[in-house]
PDB file of N, CA and C in Angstrom:
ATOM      1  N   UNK A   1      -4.228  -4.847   5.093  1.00  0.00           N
ATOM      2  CA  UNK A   1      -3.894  -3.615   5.792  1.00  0.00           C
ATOM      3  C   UNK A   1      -2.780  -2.856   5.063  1.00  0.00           C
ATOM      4  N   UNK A   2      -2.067  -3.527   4.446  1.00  0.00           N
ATOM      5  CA  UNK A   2      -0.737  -2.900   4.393  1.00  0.00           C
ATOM      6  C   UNK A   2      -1.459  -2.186   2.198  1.00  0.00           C
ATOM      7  N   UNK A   3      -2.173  -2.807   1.885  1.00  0.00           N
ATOM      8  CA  UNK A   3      -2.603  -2.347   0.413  1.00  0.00           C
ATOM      9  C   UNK A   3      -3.548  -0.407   1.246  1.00  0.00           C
ATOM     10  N   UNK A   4      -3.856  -0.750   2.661  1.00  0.00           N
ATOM     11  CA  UNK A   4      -4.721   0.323   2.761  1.00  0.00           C
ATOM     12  C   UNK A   4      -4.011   1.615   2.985  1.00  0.00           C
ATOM     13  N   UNK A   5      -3.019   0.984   3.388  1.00  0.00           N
ATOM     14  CA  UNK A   5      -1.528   2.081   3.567  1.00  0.00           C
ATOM     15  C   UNK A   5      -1.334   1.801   2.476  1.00  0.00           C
ATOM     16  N   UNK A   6      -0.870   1.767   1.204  1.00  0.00           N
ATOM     17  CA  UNK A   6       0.029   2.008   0.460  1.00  0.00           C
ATOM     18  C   UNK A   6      -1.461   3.239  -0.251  1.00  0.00           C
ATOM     19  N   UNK A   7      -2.442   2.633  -0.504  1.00  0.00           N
ATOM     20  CA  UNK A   7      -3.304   3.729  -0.667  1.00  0.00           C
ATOM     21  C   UNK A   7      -3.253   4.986   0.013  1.00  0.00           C
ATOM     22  N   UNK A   8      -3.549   4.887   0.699  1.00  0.00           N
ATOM     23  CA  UNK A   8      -3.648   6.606   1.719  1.00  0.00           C
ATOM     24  C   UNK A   8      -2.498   7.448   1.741  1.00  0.00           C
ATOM     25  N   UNK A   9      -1.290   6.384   1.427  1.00  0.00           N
ATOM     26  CA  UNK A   9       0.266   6.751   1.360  1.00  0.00           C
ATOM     27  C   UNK A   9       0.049   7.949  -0.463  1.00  0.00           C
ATOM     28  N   UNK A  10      -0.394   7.155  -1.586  1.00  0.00           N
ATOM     29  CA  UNK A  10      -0.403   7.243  -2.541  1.00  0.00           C
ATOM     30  C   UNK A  10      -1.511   8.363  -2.602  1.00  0.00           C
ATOM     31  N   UNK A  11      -2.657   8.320  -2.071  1.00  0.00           N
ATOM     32  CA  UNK A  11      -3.711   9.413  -2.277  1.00  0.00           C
ATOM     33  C   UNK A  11      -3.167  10.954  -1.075  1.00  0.00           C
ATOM     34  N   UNK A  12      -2.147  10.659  -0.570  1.00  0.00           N
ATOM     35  CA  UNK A  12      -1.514  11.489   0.595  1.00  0.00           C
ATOM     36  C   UNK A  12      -0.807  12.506  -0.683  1.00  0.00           C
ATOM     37  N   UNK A  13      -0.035  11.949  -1.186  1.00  0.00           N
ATOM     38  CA  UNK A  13       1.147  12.010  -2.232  1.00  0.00           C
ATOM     39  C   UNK A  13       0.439  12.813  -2.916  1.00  0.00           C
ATOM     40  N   UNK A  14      -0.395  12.229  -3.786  1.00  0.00           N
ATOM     41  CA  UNK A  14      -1.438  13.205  -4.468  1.00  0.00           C
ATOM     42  C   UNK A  14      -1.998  14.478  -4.023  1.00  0.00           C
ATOM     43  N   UNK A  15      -2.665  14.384  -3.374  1.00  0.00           N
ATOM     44  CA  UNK A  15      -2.883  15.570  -2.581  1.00  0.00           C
ATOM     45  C   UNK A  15      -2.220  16.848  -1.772  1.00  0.00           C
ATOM     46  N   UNK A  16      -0.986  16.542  -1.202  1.00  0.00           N
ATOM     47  CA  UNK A  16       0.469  17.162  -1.376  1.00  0.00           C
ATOM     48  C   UNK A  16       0.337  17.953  -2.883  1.00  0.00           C
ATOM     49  N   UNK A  17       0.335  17.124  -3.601  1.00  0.00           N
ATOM     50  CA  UNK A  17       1.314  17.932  -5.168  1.00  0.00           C
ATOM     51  C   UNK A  17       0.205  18.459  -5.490  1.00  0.00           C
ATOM     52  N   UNK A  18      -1.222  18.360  -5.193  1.00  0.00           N
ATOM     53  CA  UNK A  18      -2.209  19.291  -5.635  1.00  0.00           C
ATOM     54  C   UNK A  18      -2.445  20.687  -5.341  1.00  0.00           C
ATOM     55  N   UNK A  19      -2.215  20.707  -3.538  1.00  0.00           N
ATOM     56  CA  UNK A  19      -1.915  21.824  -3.145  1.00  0.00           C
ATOM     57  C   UNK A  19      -1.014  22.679  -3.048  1.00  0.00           C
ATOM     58  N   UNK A  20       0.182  22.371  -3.611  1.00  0.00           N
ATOM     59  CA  UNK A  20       1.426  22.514  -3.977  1.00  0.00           C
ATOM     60  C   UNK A  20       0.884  23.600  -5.295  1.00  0.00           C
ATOM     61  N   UNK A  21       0.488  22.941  -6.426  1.00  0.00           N
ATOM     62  CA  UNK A  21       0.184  23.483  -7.693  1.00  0.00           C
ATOM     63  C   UNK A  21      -0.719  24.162  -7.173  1.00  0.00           C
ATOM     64  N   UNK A  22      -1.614  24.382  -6.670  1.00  0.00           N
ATOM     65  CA  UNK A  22      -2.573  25.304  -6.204  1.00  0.00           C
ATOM     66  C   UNK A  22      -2.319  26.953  -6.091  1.00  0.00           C
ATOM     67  N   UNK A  23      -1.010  25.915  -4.582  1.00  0.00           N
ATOM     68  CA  UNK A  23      -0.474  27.263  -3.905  1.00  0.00           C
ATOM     69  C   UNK A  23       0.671  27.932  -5.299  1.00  0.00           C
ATOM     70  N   UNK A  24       1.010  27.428  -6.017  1.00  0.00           N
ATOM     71  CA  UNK A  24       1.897  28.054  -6.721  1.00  0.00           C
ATOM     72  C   UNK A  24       1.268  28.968  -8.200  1.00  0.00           C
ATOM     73  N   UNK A  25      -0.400  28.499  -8.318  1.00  0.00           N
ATOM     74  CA  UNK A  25      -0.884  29.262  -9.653  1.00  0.00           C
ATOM     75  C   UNK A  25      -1.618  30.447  -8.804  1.00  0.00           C
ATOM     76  N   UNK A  26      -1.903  30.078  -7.259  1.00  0.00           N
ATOM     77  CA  UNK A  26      -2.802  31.013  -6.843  1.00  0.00           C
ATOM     78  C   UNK A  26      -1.315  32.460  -6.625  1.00  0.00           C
ATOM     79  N   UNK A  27       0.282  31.751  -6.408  1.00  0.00           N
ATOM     80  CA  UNK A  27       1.042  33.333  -6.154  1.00  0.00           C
ATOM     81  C   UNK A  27       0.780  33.622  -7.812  1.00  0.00           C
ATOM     82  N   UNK A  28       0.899  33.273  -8.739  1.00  0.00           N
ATOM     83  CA  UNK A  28       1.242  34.048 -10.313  1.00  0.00           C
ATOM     84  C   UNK A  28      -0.257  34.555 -10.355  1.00  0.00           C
ATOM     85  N   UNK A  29      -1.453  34.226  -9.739  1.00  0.00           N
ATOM     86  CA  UNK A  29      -2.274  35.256 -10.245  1.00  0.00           C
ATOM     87  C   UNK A  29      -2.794  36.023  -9.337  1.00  0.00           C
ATOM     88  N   UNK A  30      -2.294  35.827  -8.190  1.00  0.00           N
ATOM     89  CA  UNK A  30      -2.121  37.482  -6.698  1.00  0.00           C
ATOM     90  C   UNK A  30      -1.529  38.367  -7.192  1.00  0.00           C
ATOM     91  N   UNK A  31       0.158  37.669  -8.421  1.00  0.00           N
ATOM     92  CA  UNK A  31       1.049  39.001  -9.095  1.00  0.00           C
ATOM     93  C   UNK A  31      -0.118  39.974 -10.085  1.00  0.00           C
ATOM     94  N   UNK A  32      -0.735  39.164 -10.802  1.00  0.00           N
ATOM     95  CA  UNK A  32      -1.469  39.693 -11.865  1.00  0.00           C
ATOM     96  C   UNK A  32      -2.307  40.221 -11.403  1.00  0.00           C
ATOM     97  N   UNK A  33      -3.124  40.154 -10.302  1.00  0.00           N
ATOM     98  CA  UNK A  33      -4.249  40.504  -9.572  1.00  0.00           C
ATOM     99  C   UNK A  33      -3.800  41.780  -8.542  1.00  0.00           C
ATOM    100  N   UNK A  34      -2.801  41.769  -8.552  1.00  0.00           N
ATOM    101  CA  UNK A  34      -2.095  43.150  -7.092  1.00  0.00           C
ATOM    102  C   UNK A  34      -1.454  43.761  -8.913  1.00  0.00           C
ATOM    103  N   UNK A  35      -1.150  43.799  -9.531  1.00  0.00           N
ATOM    104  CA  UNK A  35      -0.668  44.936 -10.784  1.00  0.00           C
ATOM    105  C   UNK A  35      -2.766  45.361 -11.098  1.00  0.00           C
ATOM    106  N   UNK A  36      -3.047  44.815 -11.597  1.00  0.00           N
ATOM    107  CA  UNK A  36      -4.771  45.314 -11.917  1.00  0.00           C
ATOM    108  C   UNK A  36      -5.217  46.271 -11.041  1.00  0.00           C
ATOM    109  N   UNK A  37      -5.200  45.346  -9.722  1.00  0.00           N
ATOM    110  CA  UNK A  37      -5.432  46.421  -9.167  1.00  0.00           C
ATOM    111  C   UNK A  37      -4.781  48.173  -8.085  1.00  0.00           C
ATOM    112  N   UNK A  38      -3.177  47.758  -8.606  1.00  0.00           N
ATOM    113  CA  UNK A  38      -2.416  49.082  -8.841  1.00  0.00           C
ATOM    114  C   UNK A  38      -3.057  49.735 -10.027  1.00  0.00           C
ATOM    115  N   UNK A  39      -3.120  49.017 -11.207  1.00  0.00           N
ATOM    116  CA  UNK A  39      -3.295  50.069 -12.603  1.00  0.00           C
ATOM    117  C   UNK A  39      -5.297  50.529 -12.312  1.00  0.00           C
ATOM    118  N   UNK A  40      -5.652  49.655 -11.805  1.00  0.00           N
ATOM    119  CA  UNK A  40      -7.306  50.811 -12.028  1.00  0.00           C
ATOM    120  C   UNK A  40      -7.914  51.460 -10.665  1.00  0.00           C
ATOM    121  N   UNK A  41      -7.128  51.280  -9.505  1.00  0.00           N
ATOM    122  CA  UNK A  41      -7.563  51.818  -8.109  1.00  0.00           C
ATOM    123  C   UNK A  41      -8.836  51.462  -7.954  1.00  0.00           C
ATOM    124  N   UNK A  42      -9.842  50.727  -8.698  1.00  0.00           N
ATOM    125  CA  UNK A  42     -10.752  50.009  -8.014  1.00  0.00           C
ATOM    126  C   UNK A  42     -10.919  49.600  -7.291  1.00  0.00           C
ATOM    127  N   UNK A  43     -12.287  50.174  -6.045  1.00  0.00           N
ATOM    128  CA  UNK A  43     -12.297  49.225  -4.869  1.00  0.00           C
ATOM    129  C   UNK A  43     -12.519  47.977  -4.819  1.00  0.00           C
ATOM    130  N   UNK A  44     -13.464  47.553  -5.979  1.00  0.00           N
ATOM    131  CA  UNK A  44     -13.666  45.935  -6.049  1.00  0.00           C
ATOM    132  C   UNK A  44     -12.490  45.576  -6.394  1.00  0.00           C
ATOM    133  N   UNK A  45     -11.160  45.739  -7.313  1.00  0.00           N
ATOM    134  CA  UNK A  45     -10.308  44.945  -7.402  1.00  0.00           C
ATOM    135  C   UNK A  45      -9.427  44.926  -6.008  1.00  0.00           C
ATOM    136  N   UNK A  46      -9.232  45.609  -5.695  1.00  0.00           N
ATOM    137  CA  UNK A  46      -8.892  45.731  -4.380  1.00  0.00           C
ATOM    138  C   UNK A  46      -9.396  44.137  -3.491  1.00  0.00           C
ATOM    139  N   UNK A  47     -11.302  44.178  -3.629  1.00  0.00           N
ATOM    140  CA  UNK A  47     -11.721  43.387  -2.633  1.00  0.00           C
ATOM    141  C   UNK A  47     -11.115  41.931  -3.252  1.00  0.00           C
ATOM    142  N   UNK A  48     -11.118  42.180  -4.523  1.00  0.00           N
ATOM    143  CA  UNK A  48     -10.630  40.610  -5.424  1.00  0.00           C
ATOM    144  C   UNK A  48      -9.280  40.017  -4.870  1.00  0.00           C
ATOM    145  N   UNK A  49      -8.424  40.696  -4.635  1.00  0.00           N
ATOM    146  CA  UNK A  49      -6.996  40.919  -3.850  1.00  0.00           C
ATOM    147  C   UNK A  49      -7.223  40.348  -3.135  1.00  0.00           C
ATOM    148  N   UNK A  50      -7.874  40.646  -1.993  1.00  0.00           N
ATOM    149  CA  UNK A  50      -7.990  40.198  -0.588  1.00  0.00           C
ATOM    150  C   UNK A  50      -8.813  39.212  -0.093  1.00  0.00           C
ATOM    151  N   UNK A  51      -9.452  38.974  -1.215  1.00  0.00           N
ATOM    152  CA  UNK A  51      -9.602  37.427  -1.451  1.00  0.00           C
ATOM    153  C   UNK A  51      -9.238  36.259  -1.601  1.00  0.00           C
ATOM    154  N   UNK A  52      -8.680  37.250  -2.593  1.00  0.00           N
ATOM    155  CA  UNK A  52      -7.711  35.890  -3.026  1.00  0.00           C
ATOM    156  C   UNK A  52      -6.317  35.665  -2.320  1.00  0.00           C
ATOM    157  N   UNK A  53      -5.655  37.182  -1.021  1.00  0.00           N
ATOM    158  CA  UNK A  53      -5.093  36.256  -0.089  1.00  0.00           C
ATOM    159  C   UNK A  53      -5.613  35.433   0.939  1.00  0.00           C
ATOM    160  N   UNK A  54      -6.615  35.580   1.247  1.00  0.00           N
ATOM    161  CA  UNK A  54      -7.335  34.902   2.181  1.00  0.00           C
ATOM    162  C   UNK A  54      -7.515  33.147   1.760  1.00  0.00           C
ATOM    163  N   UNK A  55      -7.437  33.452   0.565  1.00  0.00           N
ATOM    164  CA  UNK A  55      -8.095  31.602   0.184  1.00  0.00           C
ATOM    165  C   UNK A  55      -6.561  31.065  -0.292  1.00  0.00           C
ATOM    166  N   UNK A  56      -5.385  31.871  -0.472  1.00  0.00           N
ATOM    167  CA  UNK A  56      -4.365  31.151  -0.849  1.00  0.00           C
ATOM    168  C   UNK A  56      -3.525  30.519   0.703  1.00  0.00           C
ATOM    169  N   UNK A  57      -4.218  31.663   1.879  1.00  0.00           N
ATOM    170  CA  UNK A  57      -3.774  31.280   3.007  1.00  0.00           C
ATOM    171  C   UNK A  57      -4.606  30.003   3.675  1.00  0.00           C
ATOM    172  N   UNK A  58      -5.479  29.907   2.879  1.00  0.00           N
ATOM    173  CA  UNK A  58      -6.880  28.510   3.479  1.00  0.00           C
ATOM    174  C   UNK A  58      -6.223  27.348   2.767  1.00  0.00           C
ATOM    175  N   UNK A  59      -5.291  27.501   2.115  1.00  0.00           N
ATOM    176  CA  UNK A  59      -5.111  26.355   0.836  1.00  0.00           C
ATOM    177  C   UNK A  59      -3.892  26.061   1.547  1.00  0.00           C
ATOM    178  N   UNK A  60      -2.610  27.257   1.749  1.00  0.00           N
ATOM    179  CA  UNK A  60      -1.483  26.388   3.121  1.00  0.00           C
ATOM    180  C   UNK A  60      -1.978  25.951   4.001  1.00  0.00           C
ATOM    181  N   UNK A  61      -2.816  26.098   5.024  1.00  0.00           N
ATOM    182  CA  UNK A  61      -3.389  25.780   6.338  1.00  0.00           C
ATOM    183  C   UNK A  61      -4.281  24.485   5.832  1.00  0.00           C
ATOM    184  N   UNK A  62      -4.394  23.825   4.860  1.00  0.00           N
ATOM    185  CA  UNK A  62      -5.509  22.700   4.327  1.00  0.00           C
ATOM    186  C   UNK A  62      -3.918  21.715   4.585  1.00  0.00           C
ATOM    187  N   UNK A  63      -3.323  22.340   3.654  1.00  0.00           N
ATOM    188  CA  UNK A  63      -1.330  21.719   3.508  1.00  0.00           C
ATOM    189  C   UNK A  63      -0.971  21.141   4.349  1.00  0.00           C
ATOM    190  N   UNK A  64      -1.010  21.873   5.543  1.00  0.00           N
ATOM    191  CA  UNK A  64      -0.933  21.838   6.910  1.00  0.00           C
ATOM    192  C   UNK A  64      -1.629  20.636   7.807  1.00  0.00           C
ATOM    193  N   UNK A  65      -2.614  20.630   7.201  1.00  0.00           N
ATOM    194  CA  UNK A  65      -4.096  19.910   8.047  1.00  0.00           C
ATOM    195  C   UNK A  65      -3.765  18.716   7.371  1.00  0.00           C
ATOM    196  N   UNK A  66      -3.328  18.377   6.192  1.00  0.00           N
ATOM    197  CA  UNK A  66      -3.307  17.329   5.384  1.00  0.00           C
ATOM    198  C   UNK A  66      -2.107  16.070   5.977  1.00  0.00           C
ATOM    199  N   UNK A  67      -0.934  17.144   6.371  1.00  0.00           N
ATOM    200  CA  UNK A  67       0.434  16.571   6.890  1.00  0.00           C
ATOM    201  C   UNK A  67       0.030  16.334   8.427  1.00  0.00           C
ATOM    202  N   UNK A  68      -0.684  16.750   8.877  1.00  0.00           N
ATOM    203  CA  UNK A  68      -0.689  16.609  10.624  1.00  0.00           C
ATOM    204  C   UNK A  68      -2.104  15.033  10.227  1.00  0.00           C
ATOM    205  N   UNK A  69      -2.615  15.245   9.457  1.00  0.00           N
ATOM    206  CA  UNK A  69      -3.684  14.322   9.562  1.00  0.00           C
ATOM    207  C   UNK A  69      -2.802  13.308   9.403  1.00  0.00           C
ATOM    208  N   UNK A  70      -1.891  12.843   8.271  1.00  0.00           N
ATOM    209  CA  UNK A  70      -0.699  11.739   7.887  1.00  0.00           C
ATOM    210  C   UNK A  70      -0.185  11.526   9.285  1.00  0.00           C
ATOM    211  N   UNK A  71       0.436  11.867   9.876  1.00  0.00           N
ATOM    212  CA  UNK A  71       1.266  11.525  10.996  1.00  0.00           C
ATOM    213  C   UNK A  71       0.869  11.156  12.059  1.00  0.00           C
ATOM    214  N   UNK A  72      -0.943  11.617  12.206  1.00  0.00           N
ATOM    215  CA  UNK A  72      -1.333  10.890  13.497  1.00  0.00           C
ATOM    216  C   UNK A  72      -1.827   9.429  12.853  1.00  0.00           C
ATOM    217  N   UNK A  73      -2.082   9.800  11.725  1.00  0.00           N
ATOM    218  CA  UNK A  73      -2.194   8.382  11.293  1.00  0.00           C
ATOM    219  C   UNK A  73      -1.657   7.458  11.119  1.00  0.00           C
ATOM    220  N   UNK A  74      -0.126   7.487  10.996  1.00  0.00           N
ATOM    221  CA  UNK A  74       0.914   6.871  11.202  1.00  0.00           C
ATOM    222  C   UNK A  74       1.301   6.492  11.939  1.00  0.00           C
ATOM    223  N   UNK A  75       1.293   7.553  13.430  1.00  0.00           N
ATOM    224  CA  UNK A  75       1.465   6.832  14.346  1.00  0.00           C
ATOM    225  C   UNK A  75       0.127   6.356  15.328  1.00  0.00           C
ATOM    226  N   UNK A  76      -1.017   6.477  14.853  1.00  0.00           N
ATOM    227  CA  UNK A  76      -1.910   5.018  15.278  1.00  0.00           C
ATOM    228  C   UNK A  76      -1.618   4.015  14.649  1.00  0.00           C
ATOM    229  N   UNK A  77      -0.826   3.544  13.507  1.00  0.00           N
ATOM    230  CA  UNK A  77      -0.307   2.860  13.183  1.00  0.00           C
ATOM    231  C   UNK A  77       0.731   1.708  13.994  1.00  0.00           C
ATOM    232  N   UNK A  78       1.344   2.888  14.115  1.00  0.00           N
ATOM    233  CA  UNK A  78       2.310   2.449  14.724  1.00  0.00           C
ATOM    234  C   UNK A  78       1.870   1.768  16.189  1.00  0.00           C
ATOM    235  N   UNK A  79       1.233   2.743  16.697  1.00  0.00           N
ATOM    236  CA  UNK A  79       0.627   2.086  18.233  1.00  0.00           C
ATOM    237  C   UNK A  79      -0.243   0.780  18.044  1.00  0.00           C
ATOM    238  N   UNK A  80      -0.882   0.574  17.032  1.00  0.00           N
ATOM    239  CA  UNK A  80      -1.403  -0.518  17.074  1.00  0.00           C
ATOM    240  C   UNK A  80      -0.779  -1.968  16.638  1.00  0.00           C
ATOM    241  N   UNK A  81       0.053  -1.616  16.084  1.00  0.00           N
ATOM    242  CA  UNK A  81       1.209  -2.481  15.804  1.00  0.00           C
ATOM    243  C   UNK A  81       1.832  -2.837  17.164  1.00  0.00           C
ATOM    244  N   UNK A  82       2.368  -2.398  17.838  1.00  0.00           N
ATOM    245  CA  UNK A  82       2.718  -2.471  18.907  1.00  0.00           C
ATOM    246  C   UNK A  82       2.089  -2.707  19.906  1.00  0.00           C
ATOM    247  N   UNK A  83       0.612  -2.604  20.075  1.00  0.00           N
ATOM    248  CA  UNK A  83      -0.313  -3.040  21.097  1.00  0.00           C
ATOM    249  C   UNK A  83      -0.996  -4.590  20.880  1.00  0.00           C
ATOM    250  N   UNK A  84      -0.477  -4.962  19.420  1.00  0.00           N
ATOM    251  CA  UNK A  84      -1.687  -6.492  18.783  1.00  0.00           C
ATOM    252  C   UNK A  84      -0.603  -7.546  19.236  1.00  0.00           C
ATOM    253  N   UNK A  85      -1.730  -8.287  19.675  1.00  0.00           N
ATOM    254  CA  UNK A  85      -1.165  -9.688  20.871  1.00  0.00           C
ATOM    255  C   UNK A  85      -2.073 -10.708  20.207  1.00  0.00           C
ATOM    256  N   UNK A  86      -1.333 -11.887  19.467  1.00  0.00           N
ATOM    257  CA  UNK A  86      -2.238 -12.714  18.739  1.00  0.00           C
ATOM    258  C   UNK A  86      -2.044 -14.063  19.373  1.00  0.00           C
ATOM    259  N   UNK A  87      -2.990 -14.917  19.686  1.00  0.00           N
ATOM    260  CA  UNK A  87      -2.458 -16.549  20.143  1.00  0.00           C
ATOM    261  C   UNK A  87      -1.505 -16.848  21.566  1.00  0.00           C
ATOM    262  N   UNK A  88      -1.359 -15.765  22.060  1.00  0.00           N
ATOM    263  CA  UNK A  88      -0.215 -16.193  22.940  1.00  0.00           C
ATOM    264  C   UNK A  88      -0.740 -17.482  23.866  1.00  0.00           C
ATOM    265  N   UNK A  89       0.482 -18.352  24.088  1.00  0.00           N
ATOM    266  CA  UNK A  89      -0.164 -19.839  24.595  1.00  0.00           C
ATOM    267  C   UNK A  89       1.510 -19.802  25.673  1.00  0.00           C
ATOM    268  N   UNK A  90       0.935 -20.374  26.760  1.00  0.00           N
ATOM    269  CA  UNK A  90       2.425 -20.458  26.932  1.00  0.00           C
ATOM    270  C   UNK A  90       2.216 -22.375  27.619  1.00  0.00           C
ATOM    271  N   UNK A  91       2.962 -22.962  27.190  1.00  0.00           N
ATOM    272  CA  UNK A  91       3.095 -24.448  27.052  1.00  0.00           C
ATOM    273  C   UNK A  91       4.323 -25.156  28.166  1.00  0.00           C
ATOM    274  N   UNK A  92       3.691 -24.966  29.044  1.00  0.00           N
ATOM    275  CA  UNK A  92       4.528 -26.022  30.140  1.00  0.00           C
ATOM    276  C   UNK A  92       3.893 -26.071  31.734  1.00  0.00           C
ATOM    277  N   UNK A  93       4.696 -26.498  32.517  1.00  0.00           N
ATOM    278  CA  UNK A  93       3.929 -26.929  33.893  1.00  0.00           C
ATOM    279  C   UNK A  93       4.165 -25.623  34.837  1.00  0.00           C
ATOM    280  N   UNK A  94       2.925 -25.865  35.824  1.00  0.00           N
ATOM    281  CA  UNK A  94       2.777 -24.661  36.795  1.00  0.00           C
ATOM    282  C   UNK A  94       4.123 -24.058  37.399  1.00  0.00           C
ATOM    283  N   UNK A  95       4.835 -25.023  37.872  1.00  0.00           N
ATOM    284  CA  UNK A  95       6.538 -24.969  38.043  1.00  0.00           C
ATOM    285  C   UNK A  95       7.243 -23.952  36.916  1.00  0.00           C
ATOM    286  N   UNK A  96       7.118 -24.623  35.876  1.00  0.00           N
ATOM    287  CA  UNK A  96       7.781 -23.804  35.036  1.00  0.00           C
ATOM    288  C   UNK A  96       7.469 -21.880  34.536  1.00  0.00           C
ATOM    289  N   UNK A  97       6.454 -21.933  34.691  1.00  0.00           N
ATOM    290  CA  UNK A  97       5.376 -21.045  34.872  1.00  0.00           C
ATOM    291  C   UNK A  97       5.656 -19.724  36.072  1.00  0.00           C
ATOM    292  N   UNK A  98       6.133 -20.734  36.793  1.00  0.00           N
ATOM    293  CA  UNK A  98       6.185 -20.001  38.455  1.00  0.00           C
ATOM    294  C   UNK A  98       7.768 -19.436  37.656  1.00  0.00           C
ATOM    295  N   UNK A  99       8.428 -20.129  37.359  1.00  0.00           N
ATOM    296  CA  UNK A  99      10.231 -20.338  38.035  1.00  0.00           C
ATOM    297  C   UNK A  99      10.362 -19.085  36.359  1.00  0.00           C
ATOM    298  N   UNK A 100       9.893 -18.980  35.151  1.00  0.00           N
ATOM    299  CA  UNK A 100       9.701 -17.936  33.861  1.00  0.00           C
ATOM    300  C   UNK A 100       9.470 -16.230  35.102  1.00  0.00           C
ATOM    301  N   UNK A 101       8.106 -16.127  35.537  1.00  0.00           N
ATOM    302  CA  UNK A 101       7.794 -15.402  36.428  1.00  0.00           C
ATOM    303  C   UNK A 101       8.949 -14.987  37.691  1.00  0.00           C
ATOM    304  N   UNK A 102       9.000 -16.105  37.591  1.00  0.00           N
ATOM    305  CA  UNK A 102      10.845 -15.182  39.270  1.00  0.00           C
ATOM    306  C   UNK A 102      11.760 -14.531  38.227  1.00  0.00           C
ATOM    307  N   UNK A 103      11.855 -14.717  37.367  1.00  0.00           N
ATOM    308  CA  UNK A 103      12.653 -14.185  36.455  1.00  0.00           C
ATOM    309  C   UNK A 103      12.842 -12.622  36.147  1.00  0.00           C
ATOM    310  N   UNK A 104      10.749 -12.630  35.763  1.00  0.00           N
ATOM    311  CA  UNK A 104      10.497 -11.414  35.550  1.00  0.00           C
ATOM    312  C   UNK A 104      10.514 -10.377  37.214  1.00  0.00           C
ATOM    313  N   UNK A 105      10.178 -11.409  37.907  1.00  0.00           N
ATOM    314  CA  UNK A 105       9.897 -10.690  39.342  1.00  0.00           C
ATOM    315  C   UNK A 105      10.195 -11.549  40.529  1.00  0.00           C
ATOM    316  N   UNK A 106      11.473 -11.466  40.826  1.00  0.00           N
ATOM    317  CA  UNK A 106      12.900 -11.651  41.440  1.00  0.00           C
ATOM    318  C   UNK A 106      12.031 -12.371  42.905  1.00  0.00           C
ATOM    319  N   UNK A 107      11.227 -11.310  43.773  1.00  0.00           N
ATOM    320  CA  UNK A 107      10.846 -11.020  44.583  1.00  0.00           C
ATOM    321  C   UNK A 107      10.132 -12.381  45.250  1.00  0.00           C
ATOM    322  N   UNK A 108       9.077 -12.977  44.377  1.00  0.00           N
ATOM    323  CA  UNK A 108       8.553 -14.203  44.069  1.00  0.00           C
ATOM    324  C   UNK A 108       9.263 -15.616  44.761  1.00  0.00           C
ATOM    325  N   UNK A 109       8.246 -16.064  45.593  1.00  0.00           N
ATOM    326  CA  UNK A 109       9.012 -17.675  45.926  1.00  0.00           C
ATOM    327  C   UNK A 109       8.706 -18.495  45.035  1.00  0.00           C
ATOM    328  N   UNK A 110       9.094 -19.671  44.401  1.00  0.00           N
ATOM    329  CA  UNK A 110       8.509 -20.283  43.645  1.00  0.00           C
ATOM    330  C   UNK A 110       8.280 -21.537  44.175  1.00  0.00           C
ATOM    331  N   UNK A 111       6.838 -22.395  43.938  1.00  0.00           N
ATOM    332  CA  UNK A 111       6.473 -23.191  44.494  1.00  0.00           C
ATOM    333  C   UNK A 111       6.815 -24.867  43.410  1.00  0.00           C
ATOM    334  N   UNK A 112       7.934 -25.572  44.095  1.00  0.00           N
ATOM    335  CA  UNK A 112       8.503 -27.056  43.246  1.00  0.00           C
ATOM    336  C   UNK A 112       7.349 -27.738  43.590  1.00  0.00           C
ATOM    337  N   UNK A 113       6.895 -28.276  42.662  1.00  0.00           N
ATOM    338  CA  UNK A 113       5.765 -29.448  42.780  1.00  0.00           C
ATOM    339  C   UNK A 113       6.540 -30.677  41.942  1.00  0.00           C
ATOM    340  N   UNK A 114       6.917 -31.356  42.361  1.00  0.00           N
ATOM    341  CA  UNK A 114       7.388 -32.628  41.677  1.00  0.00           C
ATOM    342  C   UNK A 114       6.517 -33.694  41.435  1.00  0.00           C
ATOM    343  N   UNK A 115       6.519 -34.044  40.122  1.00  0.00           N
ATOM    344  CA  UNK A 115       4.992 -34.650  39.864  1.00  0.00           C
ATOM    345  C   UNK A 115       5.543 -36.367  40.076  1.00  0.00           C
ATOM    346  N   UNK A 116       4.420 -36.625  41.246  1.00  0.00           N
ATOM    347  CA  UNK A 116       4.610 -37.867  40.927  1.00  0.00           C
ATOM    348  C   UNK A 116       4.200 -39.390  40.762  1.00  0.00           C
ATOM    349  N   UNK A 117       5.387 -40.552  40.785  1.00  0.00           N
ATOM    350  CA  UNK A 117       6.057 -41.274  40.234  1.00  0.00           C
ATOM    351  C   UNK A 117       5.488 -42.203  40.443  1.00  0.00           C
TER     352      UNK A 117
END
């Protein structure tokens, strides 16, 4: 379990710095792409523009989707860690059993059985 996390941890990581570089070549060529289409007033460059904010805004919101996906995953992690109950045995007499239990719940008479002799 813990190699499957360090994976998803590691392919998480990756994927972060991909969209990272993404988001950072897609602003240097919106600059180059918003001057083009100042210098030729073309309507298609225009539409190229607005394309290409549209998909640089799909590429944060993926960013987004990527980090919220990590954290619920983490914390099912976490919850399941906290919910796994392995072997429990508990090893002694009905007495003892009873008198553990008043402990937890005060309220409780407990019944002495003296075993005997």
């Amino acid at each position: 379990m813990k190699e499957e996390n360090k994976n998803v941890d590691i392919d998480y990581e990756y994927s972060r710095k991909t969209y990272y570089e993404l988001i950072e070549k897609s602003k240097e060529s919106l600059d180059l792409m918003l001057e083009v289409a100042k210098e030729s007033e073309h309507p298609r460059a225009f539409e190229v523009l607005g394309n290409m904010i549209k998909q640089i805004s799909d590429v944060n919101d993926k960013l987004l989707d990527v980090n919220i996906k990590m954290q619920k995953a983490k914390s099912q992690d976490e919850v399941k860690q906290l919910e796994t109950t392995t072997n429990n045995l508990f090893v002694g007499t009905t007495t003892d059993l009873q008198r553990m239990l008043k402990e937890i719940k005060p309220d409780e008479n407990v019944i002495d059985v003296e075993p005997e002799e």
